[in-house]
C-alpha atoms as a PDB file:
ATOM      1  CA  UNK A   1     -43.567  -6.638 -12.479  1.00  0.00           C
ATOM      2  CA  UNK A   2     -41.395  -4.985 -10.234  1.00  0.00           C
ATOM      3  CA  UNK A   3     -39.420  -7.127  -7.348  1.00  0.00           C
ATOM      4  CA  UNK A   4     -39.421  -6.160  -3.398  1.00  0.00           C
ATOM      5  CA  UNK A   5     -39.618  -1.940  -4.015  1.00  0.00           C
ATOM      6  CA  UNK A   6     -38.311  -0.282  -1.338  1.00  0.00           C
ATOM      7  CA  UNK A   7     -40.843   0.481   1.760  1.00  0.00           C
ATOM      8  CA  UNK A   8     -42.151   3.738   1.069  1.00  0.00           C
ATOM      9  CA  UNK A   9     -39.534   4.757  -1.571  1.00  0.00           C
ATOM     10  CA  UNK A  10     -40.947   8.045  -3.439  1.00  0.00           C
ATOM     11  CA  UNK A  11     -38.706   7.423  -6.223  1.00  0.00           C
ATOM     12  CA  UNK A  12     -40.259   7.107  -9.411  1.00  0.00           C
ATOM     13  CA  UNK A  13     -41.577   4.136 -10.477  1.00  0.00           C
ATOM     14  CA  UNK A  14     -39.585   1.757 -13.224  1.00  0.00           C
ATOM     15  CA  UNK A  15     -40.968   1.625 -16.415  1.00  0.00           C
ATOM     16  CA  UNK A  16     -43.000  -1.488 -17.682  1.00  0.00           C
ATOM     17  CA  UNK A  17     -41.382  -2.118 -21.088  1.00  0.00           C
ATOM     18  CA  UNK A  18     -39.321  -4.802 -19.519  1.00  0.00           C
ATOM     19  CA  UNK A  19     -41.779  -6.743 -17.444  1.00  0.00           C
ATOM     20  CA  UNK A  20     -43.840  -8.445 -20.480  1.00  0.00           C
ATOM     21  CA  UNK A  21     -42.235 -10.815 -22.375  1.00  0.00           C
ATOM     22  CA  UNK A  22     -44.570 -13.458 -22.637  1.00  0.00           C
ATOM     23  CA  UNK A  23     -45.233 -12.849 -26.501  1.00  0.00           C
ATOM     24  CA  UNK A  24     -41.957 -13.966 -26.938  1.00  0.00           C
ATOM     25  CA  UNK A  25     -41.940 -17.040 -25.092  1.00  0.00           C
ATOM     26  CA  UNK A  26     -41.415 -18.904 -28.147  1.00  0.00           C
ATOM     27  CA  UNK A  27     -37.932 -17.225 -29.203  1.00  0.00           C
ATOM     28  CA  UNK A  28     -34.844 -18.656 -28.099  1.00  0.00           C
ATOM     29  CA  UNK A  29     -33.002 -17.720 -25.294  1.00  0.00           C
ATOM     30  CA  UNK A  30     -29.917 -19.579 -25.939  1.00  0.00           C
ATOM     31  CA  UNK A  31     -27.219 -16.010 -26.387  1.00  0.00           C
ATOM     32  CA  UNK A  32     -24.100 -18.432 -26.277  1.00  0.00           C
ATOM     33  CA  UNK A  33     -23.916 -19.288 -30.328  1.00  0.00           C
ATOM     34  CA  UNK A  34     -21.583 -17.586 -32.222  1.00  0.00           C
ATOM     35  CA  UNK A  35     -21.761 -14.545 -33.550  1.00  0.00           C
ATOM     36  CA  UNK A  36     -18.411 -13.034 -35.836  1.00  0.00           C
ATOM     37  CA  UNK A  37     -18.008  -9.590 -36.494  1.00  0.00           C
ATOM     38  CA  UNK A  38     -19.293 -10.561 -39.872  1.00  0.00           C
ATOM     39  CA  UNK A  39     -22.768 -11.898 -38.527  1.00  0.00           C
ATOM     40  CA  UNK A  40     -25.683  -9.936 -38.118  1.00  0.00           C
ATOM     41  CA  UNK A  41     -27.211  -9.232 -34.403  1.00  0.00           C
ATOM     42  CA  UNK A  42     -30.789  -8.742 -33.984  1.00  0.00           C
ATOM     43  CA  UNK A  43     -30.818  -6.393 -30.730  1.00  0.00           C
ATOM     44  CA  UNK A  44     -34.222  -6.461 -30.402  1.00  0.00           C
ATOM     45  CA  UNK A  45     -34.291 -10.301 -30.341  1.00  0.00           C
ATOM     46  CA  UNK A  46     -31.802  -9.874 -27.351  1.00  0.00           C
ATOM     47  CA  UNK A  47     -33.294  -7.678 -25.572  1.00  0.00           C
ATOM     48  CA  UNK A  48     -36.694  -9.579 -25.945  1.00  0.00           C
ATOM     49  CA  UNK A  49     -34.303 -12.228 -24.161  1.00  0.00           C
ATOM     50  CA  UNK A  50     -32.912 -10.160 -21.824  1.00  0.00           C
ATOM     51  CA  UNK A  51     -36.677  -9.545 -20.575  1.00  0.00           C
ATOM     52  CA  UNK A  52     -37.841 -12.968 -20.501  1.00  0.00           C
ATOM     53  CA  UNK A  53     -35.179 -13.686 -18.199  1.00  0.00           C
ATOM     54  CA  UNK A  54     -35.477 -10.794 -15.943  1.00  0.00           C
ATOM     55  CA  UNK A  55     -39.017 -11.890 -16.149  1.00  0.00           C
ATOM     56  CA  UNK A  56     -38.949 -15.534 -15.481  1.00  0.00           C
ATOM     57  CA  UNK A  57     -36.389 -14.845 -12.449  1.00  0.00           C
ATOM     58  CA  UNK A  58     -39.391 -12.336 -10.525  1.00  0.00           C
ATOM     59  CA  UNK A  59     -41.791 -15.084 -10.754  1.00  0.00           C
ATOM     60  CA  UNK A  60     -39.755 -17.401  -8.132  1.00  0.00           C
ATOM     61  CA  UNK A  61     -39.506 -14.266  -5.819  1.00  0.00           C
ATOM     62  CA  UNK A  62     -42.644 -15.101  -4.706  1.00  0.00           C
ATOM     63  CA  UNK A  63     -42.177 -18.330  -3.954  1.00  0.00           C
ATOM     64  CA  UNK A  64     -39.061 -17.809  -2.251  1.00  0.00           C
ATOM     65  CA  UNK A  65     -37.131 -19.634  -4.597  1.00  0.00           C
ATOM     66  CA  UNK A  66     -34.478 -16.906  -4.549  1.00  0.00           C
ATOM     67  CA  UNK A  67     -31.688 -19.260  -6.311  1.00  0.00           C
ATOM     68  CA  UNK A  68     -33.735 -20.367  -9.352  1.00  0.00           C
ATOM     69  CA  UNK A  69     -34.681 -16.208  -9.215  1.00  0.00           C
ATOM     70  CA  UNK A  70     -30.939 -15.247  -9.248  1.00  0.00           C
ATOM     71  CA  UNK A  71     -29.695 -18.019 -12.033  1.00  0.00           C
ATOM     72  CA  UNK A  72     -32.503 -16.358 -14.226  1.00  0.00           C
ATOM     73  CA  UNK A  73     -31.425 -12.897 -13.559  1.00  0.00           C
ATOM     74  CA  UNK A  74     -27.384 -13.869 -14.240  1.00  0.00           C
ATOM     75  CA  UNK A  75     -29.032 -15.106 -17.168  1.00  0.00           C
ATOM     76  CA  UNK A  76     -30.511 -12.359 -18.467  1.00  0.00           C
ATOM     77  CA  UNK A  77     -26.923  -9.967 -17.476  1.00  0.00           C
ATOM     78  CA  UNK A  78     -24.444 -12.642 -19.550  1.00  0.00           C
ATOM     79  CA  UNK A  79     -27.051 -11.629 -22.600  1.00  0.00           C
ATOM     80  CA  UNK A  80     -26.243  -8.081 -21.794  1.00  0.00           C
ATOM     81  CA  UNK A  81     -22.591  -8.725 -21.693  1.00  0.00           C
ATOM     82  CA  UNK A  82     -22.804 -11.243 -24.472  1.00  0.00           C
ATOM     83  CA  UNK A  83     -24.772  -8.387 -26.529  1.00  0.00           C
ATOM     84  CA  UNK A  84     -22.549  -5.366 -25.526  1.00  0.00           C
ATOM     85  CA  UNK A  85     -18.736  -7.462 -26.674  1.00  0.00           C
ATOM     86  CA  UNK A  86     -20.357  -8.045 -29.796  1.00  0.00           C
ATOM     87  CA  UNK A  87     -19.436  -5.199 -32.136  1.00  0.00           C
ATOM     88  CA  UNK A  88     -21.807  -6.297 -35.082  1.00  0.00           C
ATOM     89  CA  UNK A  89     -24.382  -5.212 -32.469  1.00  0.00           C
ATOM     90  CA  UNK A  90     -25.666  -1.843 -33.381  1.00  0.00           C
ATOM     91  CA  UNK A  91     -28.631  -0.837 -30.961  1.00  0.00           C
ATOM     92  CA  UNK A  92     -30.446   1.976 -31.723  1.00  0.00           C
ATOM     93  CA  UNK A  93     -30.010   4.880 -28.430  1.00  0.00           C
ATOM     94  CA  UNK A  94     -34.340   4.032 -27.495  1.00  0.00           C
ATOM     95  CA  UNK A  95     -32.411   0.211 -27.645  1.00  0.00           C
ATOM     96  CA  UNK A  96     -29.446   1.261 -25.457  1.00  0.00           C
ATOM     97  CA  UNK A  97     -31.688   3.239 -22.887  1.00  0.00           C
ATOM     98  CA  UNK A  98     -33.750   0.159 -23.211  1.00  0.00           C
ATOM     99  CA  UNK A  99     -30.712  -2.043 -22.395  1.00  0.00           C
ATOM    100  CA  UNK A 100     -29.331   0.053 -19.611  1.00  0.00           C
ATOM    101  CA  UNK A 101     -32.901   0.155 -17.364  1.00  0.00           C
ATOM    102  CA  UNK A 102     -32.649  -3.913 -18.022  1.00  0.00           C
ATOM    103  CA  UNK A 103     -29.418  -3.920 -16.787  1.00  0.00           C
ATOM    104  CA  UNK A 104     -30.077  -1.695 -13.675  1.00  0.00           C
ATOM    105  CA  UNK A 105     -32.855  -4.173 -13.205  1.00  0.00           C
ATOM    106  CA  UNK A 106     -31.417  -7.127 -13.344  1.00  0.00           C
ATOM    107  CA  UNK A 107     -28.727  -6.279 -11.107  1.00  0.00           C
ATOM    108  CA  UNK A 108     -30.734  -4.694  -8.407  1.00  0.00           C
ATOM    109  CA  UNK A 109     -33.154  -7.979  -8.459  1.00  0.00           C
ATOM    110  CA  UNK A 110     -29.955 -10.421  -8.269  1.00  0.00           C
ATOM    111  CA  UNK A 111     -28.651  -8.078  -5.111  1.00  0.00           C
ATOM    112  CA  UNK A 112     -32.419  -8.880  -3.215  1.00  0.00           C
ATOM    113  CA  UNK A 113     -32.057 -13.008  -3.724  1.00  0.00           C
ATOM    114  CA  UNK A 114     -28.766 -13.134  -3.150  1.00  0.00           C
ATOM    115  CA  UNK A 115     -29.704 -10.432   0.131  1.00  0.00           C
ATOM    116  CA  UNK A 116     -31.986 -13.429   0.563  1.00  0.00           C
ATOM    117  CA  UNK A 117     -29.313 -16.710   0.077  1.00  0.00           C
ATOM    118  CA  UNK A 118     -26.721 -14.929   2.838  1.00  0.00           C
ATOM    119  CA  UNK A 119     -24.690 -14.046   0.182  1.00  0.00           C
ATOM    120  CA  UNK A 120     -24.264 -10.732   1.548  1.00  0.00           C
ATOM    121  CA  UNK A 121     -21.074  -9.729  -0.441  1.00  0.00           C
ATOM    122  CA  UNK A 122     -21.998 -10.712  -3.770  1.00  0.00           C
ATOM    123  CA  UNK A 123     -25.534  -8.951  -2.780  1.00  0.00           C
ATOM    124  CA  UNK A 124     -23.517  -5.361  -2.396  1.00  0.00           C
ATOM    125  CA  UNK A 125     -21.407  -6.572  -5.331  1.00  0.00           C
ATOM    126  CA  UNK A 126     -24.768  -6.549  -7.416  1.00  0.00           C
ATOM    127  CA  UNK A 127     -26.170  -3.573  -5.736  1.00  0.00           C
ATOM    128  CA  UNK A 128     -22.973  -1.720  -6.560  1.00  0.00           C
ATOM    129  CA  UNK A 129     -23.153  -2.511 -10.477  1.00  0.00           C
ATOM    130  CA  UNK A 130     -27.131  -1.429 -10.555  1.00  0.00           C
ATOM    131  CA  UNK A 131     -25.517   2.071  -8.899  1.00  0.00           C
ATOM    132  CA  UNK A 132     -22.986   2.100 -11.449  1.00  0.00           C
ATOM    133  CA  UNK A 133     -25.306   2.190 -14.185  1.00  0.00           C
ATOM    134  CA  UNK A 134     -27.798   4.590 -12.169  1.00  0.00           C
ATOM    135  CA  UNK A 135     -26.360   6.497  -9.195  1.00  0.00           C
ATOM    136  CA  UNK A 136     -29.977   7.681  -7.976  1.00  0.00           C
ATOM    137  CA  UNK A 137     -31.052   4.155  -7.977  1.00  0.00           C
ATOM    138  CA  UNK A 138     -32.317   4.097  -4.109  1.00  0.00           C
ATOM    139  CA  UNK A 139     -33.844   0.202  -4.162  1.00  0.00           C
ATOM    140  CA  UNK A 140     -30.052  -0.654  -5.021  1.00  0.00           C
ATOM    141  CA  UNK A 141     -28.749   2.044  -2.466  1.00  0.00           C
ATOM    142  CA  UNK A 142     -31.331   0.565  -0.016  1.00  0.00           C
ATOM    143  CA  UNK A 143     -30.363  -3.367  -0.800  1.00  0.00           C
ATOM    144  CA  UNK A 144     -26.600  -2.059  -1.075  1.00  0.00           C
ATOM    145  CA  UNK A 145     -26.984  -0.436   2.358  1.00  0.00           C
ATOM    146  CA  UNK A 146     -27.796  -4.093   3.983  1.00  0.00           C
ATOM    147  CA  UNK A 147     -25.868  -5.936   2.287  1.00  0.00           C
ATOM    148  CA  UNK A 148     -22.990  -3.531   3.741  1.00  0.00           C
ATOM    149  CA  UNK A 149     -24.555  -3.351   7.545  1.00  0.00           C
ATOM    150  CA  UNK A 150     -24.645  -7.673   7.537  1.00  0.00           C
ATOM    151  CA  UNK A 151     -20.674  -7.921   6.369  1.00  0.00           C
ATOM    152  CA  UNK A 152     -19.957  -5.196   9.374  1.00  0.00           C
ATOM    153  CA  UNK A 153     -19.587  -2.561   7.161  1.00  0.00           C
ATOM    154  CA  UNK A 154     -21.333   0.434   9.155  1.00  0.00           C
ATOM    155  CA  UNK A 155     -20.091   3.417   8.364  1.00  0.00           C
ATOM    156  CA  UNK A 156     -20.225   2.392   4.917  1.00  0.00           C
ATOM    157  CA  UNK A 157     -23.752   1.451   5.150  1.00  0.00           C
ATOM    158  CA  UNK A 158     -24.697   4.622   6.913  1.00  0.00           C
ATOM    159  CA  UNK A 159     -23.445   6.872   4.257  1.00  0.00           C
ATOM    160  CA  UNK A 160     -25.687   4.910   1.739  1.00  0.00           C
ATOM    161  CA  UNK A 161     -28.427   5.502   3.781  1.00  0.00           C
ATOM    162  CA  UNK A 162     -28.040   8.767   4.424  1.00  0.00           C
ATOM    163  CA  UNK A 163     -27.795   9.641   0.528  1.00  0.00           C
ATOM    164  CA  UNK A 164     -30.930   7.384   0.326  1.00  0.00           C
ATOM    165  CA  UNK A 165     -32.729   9.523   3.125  1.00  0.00           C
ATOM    166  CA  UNK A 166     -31.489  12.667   1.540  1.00  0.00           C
ATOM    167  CA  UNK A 167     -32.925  12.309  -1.466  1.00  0.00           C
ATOM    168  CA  UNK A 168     -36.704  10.614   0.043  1.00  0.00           C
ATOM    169  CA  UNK A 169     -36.554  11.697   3.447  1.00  0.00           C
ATOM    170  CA  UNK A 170     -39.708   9.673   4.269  1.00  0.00           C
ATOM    171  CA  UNK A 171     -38.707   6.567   3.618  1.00  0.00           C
ATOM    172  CA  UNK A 172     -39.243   4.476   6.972  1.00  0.00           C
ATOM    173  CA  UNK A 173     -37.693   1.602   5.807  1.00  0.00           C
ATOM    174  CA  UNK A 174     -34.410   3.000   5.325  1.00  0.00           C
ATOM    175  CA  UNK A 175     -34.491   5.370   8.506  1.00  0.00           C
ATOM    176  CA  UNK A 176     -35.621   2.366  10.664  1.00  0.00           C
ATOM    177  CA  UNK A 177     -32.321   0.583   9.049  1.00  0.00           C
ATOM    178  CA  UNK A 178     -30.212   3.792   9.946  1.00  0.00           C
ATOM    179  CA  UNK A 179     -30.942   3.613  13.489  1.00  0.00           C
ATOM    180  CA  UNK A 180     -29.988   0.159  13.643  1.00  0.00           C
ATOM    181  CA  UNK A 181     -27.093   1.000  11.912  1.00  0.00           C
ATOM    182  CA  UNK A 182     -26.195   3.804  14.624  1.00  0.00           C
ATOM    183  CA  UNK A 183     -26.837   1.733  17.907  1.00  0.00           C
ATOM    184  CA  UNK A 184     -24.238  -0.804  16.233  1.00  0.00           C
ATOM    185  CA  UNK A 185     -22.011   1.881  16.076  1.00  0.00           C
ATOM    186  CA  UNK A 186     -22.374   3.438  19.086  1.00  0.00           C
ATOM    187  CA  UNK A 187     -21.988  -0.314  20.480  1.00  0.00           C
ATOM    188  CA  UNK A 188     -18.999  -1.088  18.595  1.00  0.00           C
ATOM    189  CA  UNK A 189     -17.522   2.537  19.806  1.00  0.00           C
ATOM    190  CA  UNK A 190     -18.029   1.950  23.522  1.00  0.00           C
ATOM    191  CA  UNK A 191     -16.613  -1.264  23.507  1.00  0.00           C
ATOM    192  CA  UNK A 192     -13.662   0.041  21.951  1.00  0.00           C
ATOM    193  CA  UNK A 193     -13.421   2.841  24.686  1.00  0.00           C
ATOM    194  CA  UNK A 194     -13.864  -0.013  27.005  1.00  0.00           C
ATOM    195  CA  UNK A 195     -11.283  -2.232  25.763  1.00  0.00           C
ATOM    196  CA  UNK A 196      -8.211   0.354  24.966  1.00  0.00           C
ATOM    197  CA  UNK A 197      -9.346   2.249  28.293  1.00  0.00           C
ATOM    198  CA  UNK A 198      -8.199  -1.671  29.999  1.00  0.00           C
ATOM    199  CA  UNK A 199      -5.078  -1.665  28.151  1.00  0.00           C
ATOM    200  CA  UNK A 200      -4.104   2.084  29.342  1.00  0.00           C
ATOM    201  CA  UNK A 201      -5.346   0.881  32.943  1.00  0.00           C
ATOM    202  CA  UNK A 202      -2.792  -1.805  32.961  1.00  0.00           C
ATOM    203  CA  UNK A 203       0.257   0.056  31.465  1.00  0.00           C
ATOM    204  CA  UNK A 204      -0.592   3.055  34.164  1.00  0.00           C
ATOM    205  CA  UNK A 205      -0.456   0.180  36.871  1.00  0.00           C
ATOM    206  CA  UNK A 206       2.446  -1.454  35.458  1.00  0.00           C
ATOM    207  CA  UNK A 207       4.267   1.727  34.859  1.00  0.00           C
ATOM    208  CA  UNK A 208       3.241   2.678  38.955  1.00  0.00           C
ATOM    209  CA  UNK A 209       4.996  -0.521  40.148  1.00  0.00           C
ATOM    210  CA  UNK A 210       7.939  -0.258  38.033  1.00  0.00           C
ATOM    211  CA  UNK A 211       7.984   3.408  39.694  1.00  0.00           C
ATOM    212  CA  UNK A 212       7.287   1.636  43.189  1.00  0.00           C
ATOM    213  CA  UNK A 213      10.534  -0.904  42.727  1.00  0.00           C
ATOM    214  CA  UNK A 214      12.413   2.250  41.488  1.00  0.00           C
ATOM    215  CA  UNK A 215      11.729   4.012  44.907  1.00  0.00           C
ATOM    216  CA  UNK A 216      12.689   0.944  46.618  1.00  0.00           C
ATOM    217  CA  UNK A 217      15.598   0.725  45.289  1.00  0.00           C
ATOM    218  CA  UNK A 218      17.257   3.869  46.308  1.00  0.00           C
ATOM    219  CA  UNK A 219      15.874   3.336  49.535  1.00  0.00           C
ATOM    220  CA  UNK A 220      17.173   0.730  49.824  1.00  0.00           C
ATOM    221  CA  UNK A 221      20.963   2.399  48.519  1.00  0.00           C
ATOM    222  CA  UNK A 222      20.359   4.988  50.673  1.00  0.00           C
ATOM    223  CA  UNK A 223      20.058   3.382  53.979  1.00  0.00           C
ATOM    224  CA  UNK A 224      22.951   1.214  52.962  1.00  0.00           C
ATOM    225  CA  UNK A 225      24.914   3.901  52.202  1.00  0.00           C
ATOM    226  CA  UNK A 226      24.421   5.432  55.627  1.00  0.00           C
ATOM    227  CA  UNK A 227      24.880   2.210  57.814  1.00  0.00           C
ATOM    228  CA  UNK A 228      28.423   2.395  55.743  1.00  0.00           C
ATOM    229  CA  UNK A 229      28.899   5.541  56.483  1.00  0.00           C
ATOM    230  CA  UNK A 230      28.119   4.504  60.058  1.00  0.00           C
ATOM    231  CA  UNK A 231      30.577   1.405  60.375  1.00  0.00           C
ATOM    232  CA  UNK A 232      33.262   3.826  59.098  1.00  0.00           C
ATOM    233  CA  UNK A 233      33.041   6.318  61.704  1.00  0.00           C
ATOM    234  CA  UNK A 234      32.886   3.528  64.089  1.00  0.00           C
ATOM    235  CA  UNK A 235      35.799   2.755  63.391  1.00  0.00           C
ATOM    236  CA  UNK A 236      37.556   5.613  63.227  1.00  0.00           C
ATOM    237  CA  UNK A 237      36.444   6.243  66.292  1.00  0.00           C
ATOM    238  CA  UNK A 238      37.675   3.417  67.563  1.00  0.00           C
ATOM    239  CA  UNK A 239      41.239   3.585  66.769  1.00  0.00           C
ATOM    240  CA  UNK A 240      41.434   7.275  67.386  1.00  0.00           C
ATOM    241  CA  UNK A 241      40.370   5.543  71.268  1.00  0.00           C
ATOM    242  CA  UNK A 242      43.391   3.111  70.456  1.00  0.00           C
ATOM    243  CA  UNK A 243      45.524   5.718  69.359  1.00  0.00           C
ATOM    244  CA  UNK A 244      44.905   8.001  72.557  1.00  0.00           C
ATOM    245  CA  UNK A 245      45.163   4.647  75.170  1.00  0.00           C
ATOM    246  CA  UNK A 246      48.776   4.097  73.339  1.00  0.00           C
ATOM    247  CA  UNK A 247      49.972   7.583  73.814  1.00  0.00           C
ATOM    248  CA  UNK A 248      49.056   7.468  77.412  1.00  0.00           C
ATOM    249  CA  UNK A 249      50.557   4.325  78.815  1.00  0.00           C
ATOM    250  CA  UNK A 250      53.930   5.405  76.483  1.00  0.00           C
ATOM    251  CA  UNK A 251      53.334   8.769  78.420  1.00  0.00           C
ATOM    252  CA  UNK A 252      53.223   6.894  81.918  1.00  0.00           C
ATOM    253  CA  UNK A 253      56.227   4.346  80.857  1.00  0.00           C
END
């Protein structure tokens, strides 16, 4: 049973050797006992386990209860991580390929319910492991890709969804997120232009008046220098007219 595919993905689709556990509904599930170095590991108990839970946690999808779906799929990953620490574990390499796809799975599945809680970062988080484990994963590169748009992350987002649309180029669900992606940008671009071409607006203007009280300045020196300049020949003037008025009445004495 495969959980929210990608709209129109043509990616091929998962295998089904994970999606029926219900013959071993009767095992337990409980991975947190202790197991030594010295104890034997059945891995194909575990990853009966590791099934069940991935199982159990895609039948709540439907009924949109996306945290009882997520606790089962963290479930299911701490048997993975339980299984892969324990070195008297010796999985075959059909049982490792087996683990891995279960893995991928189970991380891509937690990334959609927690896409689904609002838990946006932990839902690239998730998405991120799944592509970790399988690069060409798209449904993680799609879920990844919106998890990275909602935290404001757009050019990130973008570049997953162009490797997405590069490698199905008819998927409509992903171009139709692109283009939201690139009006955001293009909004978030123009308001930048907007708001840095303000601040260059007002250092210009401030920069013109600071020119303007420059200007005035030296006008303002300037004409005081000449009304000195003025005064002083006044003056001279005037006591060359003093000098001239003595020199004649001495003359006429």
């Amino acid at each position: 049973m495969e959980v929210e595919p990608t709209p129109e993905a043509n990616s091929s689709p998962e295998k089904d050797d994970a999606n029926d556990y219900s013959r071993f509904e009767n095992i337990s599930d409980d991975s947190s006992e202790d197991e030594g170095p010295s104890s034997s590991v059945d891995v194909a108990e575990r990853i009966q386990q590791i099934g069940t839970a991935k199982t159990g946690g895609n039948e709540h999808i439907p009924k949109g209860e996306f945290k009882l779906a997520a606790a089962q799929y963290k479930k299911g990953l701490k048997i993975v991580e339980d299984l892969k620490k324990n070195k008297a574990a010796k999985p075959s390499a059909a049982q490792s390929a087996e683990i891995n796809e279960l893995e991928v799975a189970l991380h891509g599945n937690l990334s959609m319910a927690e896409l689904k809680l609002g838990n946006v970062a932990l839902a690239a988080k998730s998405a991120s492991s799944a592509l970790a484990l399988d690069p060409g994963n798209l449904k993680a590169l799609f879920r990844r890709a919106q998890a990275r748009a909602k935290l404001g992350a757009l050019d990130e987002s973008a570049s997953d969804l162009g490797v997405l649309l590069a490698k199905d180029p008819t998927n409509g669900a992903a171009r139709k997120e692109l283009n939201s992606v690139k009006k955001r940008q293009a909004a978030a671009k123009a308001s930048a232009k907007k708001s840095f071409g303000g601040l260059f607006g007002r250092v210009g203007a401030l920069y013109d008046d600071r020119e303007a009280e420059r200007a005035s300045r030296e006008e303002a020196a300037r004409k005081a220098e000449a009304a000195s300049q003025g005064e002083w020949e006044r003056e001279m003037v005037a006591k060359e007219d003093e000098a001239a008025k003595e020199a004649a009445e001495a003359a006429a004495g």
